[in-house]
N, C-alpha and C. Protein backbone atom coordinates (compact mmCIF):
# COMPACT_ATOMS: atom_id res chain seq x y z
N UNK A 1 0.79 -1.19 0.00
CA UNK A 1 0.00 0.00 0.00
C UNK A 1 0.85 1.26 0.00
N UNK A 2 0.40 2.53 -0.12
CA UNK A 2 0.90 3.75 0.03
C UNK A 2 2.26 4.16 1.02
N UNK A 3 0.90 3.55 2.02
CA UNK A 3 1.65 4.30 3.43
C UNK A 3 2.87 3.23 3.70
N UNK A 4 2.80 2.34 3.05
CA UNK A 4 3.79 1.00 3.31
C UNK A 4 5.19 1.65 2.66
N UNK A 5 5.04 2.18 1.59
CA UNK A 5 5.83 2.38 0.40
C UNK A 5 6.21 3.87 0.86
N UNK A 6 5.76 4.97 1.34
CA UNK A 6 5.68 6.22 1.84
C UNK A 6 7.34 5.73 3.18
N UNK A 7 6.62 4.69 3.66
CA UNK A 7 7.69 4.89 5.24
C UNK A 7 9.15 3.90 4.63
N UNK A 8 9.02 3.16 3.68
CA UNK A 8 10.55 2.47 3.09
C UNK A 8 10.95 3.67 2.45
N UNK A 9 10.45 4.73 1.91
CA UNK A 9 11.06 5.38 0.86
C UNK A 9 11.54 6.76 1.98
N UNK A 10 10.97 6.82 3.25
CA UNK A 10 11.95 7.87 4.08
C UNK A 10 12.46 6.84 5.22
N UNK A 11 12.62 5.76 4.99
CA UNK A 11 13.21 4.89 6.35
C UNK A 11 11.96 5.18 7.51
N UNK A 12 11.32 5.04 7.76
CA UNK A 12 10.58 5.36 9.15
C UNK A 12 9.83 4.05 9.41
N UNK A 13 9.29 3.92 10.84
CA UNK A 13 8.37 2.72 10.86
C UNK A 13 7.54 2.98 10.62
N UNK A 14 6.29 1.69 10.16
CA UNK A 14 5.48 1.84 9.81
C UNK A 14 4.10 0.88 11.15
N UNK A 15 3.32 1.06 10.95
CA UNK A 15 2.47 0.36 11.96
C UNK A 15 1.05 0.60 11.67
N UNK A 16 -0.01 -0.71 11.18
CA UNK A 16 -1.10 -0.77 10.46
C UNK A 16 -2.05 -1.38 11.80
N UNK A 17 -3.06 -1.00 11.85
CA UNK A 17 -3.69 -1.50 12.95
C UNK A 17 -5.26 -2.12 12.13
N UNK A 18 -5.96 -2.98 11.79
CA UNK A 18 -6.81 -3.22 10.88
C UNK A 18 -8.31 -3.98 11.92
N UNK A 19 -9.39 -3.10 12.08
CA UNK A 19 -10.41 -3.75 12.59
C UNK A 19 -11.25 -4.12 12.08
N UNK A 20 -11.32 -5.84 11.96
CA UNK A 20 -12.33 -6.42 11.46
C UNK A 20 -13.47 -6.47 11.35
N UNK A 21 -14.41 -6.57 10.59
CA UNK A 21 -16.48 -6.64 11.01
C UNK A 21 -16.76 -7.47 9.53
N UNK A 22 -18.18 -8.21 9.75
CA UNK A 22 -18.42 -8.63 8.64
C UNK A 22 -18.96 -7.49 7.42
N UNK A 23 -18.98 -8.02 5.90
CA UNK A 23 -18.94 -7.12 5.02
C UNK A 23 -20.47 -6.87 5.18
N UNK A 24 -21.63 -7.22 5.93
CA UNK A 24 -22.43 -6.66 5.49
C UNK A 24 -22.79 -5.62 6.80
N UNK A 25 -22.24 -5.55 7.77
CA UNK A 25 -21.92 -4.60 8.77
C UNK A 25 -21.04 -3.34 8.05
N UNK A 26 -20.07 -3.49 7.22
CA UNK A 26 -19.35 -2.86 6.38
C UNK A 26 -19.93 -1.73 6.03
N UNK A 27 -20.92 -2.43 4.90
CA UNK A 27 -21.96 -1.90 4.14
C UNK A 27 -23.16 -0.97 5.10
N UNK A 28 -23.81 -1.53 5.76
CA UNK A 28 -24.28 -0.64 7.00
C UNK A 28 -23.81 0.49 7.26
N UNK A 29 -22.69 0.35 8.32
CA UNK A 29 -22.05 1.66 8.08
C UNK A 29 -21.82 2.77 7.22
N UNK A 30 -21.48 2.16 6.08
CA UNK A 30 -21.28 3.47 4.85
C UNK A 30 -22.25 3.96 4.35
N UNK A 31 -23.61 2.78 4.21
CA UNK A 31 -24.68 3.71 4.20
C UNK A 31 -25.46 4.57 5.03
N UNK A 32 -24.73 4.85 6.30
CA UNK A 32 -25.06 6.08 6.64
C UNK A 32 -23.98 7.24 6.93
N UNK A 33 -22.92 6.67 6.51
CA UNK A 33 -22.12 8.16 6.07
C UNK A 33 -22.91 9.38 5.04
N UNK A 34 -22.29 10.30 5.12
CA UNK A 34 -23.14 11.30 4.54
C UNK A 34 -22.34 11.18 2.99
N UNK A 35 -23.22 11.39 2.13
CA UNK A 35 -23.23 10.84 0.09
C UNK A 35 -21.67 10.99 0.28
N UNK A 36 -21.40 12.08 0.49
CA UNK A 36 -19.67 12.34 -0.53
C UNK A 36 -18.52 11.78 0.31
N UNK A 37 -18.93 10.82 1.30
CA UNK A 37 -17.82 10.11 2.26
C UNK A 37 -18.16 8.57 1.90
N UNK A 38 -19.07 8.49 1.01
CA UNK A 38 -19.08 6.83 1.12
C UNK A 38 -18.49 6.60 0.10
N UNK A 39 -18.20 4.74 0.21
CA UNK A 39 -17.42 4.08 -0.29
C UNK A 39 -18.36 3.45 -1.50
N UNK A 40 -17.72 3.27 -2.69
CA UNK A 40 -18.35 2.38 -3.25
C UNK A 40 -18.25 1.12 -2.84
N UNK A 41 -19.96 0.10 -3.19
CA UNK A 41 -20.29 -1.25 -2.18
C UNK A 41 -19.23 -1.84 -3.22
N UNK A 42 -18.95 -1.81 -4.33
CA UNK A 42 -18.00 -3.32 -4.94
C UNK A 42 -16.78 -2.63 -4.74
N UNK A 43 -16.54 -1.49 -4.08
CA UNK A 43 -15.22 -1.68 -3.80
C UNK A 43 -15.08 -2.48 -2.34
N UNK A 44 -16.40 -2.27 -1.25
CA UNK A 44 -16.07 -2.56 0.12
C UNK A 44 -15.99 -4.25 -0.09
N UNK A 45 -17.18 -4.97 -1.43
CA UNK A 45 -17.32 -6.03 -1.27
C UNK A 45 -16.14 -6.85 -1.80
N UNK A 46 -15.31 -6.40 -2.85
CA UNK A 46 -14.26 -6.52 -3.81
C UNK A 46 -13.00 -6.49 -2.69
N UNK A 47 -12.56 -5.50 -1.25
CA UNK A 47 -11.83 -6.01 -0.44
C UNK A 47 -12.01 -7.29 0.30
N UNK A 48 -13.30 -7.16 0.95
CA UNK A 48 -13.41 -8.02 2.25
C UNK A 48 -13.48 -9.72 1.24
N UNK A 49 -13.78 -9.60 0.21
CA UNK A 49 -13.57 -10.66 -1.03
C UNK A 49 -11.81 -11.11 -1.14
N UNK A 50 -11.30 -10.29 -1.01
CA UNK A 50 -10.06 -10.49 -1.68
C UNK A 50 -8.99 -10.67 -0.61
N UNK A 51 -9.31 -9.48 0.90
CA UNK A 51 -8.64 -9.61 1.87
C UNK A 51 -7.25 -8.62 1.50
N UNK A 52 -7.21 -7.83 0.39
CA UNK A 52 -6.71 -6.59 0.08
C UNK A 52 -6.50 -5.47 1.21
N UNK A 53 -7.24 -5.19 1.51
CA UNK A 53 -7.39 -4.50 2.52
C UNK A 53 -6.10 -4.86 4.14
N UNK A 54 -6.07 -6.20 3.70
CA UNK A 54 -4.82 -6.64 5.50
C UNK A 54 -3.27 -6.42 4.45
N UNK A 55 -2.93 -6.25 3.21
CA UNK A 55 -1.58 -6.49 2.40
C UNK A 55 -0.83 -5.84 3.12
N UNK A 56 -1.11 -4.80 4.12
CA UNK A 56 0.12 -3.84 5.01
C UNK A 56 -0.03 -4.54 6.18
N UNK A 57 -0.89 -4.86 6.81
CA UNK A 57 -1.30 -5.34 8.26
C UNK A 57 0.09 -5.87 8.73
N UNK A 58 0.13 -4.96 10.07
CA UNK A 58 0.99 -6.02 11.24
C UNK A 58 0.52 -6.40 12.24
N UNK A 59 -0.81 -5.30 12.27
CA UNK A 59 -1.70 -6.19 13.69
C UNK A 59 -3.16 -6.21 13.44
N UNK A 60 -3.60 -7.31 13.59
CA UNK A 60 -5.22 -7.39 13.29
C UNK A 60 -5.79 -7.59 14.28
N UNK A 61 -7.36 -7.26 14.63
CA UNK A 61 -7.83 -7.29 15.85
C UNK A 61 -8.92 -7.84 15.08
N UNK A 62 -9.45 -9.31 15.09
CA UNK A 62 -10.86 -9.94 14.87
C UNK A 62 -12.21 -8.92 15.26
N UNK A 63 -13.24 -9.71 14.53
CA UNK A 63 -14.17 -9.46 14.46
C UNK A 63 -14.59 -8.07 15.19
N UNK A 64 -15.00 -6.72 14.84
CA UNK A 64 -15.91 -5.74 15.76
C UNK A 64 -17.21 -5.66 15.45
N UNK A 65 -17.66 -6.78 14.55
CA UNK A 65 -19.06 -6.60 14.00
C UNK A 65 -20.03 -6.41 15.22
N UNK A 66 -19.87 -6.95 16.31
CA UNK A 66 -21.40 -6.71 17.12
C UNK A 66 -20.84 -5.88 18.51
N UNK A 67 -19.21 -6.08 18.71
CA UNK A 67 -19.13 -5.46 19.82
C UNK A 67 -18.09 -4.12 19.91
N UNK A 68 -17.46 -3.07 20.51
CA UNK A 68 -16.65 -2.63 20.70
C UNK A 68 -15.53 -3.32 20.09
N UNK A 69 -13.98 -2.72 19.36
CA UNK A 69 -13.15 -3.86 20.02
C UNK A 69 -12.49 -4.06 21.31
N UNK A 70 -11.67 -5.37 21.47
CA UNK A 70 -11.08 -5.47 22.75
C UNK A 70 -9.70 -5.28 22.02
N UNK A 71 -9.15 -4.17 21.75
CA UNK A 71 -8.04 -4.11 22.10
C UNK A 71 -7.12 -3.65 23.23
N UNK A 72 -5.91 -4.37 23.82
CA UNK A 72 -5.84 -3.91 24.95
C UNK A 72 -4.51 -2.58 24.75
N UNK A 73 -4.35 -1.75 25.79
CA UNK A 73 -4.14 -0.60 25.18
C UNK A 73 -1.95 -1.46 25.47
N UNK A 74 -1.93 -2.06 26.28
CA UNK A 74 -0.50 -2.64 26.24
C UNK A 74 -0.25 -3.07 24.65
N UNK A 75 -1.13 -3.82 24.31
CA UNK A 75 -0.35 -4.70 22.80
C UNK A 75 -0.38 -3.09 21.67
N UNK A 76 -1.36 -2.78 21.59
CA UNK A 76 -1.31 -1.14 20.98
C UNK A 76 0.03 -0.53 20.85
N UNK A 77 0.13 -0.31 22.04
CA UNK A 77 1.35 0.84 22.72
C UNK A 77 2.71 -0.46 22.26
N UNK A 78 2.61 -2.10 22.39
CA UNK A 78 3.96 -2.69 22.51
C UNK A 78 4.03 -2.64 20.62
N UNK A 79 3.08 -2.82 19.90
CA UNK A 79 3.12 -2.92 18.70
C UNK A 79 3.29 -1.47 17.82
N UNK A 80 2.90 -0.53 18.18
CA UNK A 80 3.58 0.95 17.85
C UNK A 80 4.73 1.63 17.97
N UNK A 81 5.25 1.07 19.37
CA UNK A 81 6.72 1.25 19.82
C UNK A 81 7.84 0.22 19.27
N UNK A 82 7.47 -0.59 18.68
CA UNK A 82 8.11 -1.90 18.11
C UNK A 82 8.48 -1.04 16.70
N UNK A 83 7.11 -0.70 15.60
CA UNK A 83 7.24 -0.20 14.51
C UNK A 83 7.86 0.91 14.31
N UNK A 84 7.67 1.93 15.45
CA UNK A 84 8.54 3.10 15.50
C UNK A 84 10.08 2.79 15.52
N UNK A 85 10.67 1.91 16.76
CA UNK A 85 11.88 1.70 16.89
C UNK A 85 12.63 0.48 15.47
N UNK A 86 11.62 0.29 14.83
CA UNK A 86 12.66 -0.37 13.52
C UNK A 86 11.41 0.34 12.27
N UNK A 87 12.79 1.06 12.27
CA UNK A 87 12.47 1.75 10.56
C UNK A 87 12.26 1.24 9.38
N UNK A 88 11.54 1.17 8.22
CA UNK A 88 11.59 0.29 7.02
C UNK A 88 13.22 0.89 6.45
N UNK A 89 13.55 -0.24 5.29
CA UNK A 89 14.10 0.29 4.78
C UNK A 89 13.88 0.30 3.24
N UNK A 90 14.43 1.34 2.37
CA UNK A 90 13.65 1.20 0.78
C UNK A 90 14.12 -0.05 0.41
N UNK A 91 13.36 -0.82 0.13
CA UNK A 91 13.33 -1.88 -0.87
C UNK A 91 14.02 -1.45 -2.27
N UNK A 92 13.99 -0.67 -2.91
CA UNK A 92 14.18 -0.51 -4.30
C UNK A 92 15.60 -0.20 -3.75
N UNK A 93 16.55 0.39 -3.06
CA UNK A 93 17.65 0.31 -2.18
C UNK A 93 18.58 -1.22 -1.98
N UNK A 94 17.61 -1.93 -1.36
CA UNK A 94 17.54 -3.03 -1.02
C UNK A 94 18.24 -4.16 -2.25
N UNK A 95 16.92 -3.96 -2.91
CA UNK A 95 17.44 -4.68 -4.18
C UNK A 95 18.69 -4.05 -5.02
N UNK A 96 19.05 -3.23 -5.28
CA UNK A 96 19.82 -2.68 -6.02
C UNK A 96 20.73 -2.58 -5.55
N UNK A 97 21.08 -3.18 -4.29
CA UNK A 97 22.47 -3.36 -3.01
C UNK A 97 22.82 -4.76 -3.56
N UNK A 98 21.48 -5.81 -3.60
CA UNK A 98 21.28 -7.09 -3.69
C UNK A 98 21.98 -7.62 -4.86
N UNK A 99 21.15 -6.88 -5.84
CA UNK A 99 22.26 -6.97 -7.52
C UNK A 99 23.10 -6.73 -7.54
N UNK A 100 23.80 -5.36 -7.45
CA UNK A 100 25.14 -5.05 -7.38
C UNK A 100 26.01 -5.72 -6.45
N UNK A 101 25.69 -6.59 -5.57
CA UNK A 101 26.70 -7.47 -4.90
C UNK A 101 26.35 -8.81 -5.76
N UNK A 102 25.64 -9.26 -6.19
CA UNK A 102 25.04 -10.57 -7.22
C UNK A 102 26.12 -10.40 -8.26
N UNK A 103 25.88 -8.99 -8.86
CA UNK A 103 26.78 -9.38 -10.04
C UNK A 103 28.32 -9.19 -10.01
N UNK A 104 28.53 -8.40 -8.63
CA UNK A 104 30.45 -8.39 -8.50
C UNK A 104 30.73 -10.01 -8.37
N UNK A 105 30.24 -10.52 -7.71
CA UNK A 105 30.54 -12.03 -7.34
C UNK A 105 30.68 -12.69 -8.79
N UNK A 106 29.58 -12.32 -9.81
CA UNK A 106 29.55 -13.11 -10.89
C UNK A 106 30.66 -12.62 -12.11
N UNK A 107 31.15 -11.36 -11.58
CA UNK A 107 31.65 -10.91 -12.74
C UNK A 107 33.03 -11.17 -12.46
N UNK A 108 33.39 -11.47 -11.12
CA UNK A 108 34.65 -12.13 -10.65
C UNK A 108 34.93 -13.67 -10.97
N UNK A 109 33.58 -14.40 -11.55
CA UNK A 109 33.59 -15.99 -11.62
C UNK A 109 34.41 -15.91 -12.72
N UNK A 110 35.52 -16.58 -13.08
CA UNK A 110 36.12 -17.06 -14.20
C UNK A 110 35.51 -17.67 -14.96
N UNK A 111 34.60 -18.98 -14.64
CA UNK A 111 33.67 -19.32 -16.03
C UNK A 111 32.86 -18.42 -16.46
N UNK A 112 32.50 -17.70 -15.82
CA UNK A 112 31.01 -16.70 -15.99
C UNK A 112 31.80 -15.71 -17.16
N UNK A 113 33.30 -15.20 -16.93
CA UNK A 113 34.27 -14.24 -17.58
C UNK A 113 34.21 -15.10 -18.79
N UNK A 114 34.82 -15.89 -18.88
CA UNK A 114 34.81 -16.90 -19.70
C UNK A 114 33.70 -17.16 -20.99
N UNK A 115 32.82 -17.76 -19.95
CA UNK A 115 31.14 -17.74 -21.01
C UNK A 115 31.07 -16.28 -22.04
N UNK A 116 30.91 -15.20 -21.09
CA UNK A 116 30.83 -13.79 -21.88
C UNK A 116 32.25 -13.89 -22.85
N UNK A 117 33.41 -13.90 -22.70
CA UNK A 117 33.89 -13.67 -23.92
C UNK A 117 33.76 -14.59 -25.48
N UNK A 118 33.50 -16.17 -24.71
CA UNK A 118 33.36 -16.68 -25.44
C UNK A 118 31.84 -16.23 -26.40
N UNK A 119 30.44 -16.05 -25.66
CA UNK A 119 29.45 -15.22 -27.19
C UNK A 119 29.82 -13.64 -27.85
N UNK A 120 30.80 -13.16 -27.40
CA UNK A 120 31.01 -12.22 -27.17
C UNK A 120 32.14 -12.59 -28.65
N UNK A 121 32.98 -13.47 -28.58
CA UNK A 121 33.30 -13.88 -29.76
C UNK A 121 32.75 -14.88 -31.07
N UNK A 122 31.68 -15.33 -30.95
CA UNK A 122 30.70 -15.82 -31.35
C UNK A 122 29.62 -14.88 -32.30
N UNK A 123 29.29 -13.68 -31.36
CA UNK A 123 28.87 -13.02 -32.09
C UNK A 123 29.48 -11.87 -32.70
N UNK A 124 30.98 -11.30 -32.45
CA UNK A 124 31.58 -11.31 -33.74
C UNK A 124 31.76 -11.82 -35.34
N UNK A 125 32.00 -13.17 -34.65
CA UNK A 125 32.22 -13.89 -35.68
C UNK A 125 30.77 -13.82 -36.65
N UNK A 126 29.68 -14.09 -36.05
CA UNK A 126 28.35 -14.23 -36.90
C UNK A 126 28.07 -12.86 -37.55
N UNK A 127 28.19 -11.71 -36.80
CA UNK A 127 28.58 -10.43 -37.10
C UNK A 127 28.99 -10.26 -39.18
N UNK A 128 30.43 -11.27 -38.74
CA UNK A 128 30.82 -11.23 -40.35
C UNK A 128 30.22 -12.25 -41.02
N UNK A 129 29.26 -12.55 -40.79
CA UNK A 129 29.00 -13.58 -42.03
C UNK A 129 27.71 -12.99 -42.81
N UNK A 130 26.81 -13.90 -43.41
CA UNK A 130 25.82 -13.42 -44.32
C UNK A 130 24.83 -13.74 -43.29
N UNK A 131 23.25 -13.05 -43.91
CA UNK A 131 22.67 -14.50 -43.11
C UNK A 131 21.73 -15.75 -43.12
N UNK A 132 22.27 -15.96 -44.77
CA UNK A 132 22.59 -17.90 -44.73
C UNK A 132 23.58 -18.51 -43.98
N UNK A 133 25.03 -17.88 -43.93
CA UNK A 133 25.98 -18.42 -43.71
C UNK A 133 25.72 -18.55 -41.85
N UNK A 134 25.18 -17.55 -41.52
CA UNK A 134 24.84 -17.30 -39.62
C UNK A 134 23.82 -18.56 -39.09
N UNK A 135 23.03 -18.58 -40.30
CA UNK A 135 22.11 -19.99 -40.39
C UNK A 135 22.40 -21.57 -40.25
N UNK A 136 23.74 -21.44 -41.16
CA UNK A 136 24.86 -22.22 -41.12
C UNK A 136 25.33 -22.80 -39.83
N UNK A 137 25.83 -22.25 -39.67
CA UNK A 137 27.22 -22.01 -38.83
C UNK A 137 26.69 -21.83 -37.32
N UNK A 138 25.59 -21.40 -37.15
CA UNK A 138 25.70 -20.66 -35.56
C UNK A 138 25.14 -22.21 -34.70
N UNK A 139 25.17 -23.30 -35.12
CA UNK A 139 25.29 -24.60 -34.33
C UNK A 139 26.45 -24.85 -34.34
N UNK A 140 27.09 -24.99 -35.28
CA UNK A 140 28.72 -24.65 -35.11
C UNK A 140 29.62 -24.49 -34.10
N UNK A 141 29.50 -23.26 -34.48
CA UNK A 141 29.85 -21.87 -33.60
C UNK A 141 29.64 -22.57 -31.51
N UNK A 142 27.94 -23.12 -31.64
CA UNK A 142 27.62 -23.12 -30.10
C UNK A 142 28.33 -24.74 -29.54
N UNK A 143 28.64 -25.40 -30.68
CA UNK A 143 29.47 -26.63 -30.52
C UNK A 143 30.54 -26.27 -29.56
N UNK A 144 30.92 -25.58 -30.67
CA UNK A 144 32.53 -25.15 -30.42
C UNK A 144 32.84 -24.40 -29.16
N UNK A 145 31.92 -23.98 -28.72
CA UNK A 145 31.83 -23.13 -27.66
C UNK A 145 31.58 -24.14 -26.55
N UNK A 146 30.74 -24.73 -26.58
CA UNK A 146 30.57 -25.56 -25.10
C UNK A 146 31.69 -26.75 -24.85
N UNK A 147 32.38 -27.52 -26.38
CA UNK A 147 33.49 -28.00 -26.03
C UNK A 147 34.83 -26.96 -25.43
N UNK A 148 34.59 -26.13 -26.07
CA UNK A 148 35.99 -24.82 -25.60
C UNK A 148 35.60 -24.87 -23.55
N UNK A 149 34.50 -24.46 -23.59
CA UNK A 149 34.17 -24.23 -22.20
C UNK A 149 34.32 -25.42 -21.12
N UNK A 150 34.04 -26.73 -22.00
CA UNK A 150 34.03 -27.87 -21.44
C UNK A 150 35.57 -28.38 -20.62
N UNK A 151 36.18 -27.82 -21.76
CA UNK A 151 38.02 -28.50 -21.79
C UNK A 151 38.68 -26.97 -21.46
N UNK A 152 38.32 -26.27 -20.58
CA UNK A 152 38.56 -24.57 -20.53
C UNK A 152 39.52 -24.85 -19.17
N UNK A 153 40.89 -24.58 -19.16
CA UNK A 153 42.01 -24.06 -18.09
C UNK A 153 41.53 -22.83 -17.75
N UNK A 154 40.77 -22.20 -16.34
CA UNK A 154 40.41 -21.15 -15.86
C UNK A 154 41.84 -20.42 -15.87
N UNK A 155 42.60 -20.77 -15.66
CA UNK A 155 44.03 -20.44 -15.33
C UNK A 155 44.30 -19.47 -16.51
N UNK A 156 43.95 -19.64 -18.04
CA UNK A 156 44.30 -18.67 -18.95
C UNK A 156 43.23 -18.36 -19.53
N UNK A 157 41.93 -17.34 -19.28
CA UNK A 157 41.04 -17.46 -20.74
C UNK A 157 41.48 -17.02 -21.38
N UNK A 158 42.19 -15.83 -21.61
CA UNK A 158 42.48 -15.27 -23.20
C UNK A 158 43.11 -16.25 -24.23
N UNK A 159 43.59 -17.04 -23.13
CA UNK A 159 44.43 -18.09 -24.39
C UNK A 159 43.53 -19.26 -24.80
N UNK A 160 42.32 -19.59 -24.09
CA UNK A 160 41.21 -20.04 -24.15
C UNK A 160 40.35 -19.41 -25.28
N UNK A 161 39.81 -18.61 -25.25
CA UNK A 161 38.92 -17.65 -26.42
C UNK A 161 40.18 -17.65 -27.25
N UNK A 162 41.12 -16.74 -27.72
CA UNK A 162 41.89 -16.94 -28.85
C UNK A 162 41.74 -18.13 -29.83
N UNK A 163 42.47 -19.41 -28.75
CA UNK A 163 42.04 -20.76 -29.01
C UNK A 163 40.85 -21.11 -29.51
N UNK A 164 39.85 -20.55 -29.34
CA UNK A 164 38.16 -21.27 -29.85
C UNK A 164 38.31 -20.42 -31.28
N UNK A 165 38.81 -19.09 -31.02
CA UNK A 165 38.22 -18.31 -32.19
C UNK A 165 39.11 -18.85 -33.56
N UNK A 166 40.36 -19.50 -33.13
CA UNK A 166 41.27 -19.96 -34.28
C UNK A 166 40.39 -21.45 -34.82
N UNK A 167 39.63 -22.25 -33.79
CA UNK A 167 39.10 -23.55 -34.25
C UNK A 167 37.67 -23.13 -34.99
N UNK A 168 36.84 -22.03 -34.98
CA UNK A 168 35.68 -21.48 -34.93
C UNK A 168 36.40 -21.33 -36.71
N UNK A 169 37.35 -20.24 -36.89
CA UNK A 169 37.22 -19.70 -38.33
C UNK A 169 37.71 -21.15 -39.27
N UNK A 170 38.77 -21.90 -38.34
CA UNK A 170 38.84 -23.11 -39.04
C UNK A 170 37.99 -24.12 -39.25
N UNK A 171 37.09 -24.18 -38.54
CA UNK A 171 35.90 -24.81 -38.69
C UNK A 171 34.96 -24.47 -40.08
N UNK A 172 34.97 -23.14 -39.55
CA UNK A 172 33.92 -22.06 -40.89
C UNK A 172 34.30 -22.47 -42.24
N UNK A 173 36.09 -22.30 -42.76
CA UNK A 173 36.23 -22.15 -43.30
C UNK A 173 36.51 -23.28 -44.58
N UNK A 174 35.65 -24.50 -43.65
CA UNK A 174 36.14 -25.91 -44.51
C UNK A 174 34.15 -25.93 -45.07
């Protein structure tokens, strides 16, 4: 929801308090709000349907359809002071911490280095051809590549890719 997305995007806590009643108590109610405060009924019926309405919830208090609720004012006060003292943090932050450490790891993997130069010379190579000849060739080409990768000394790629690209044009060229 909003207010969910409002408190990750300035760090702050957040704290949803949600009181339950059945939907046709719902409905009751709003029809006697005054015209320009009510809710539309398929939107009230379209939540309590879907349960949309709890997607932020951290604390729910059952049923108030026939009585007051009982909430007690301790869990209130322990569940507000909880949300206050841990702040959200942005998600879109979050993730983009998440990736950028995902892909240093990957971009440090030697096969992973490896893989990329090898289509990376692959599609050079297809680059120069026609494209019947790309039609040709580009099973070839992915042969040659997964044996290169298969029988691959991490220890040298450049001399690895060099190596494929000399068996690749010799390949082509028969």
């Amino acid at each position: 929801g909003v207010y969910l997305r409002m408190a990750r995007e300035h760090g702050v806590g957040y704290c949803a308090v949600w009181l339950e009643c059945g939907v046709g108590v719902c409905l009751e109610r709003n029809s006697g709000r005054e015209e320009s405060r009510r809710v539309n009924e398929k939107i009230i019926k379209n939540m309590a349907a879907t349960g949309s309405y709890k997607e932020d919830s951290t604390l729910s208090v059952l049923d108030t359809t026939n009585t007051p609720p009982h909430i007690t004012t301790d869990a209130l006060i322990t569940h507000c002071t909880y949300a206050a003292a841990h702040p959200l943090e942005d998600t879109a932050s979050i993730e983009e911490t998440r990736l950028a450490t995902e892909r240093a790891i990957t971009a440090s993997n030697p096969p992973h280095q490896l893989d990329l130069l090898l289509r990376k010379a692959i599609a050079a190579i297809l680059s120069s051809l026609s494209q019947e000849e790309r039609r040709t060739h580009g099973g070839i080409l992915a042969a040659l590549r997964r044996d290169a990768f298969k029988n691959a000394s991490f220890d040298d790629i450049t001399e690895v890719v060099e190596a494929f690209r000399a068996s690749a044009w010799s390949a082509l060229s028969h």
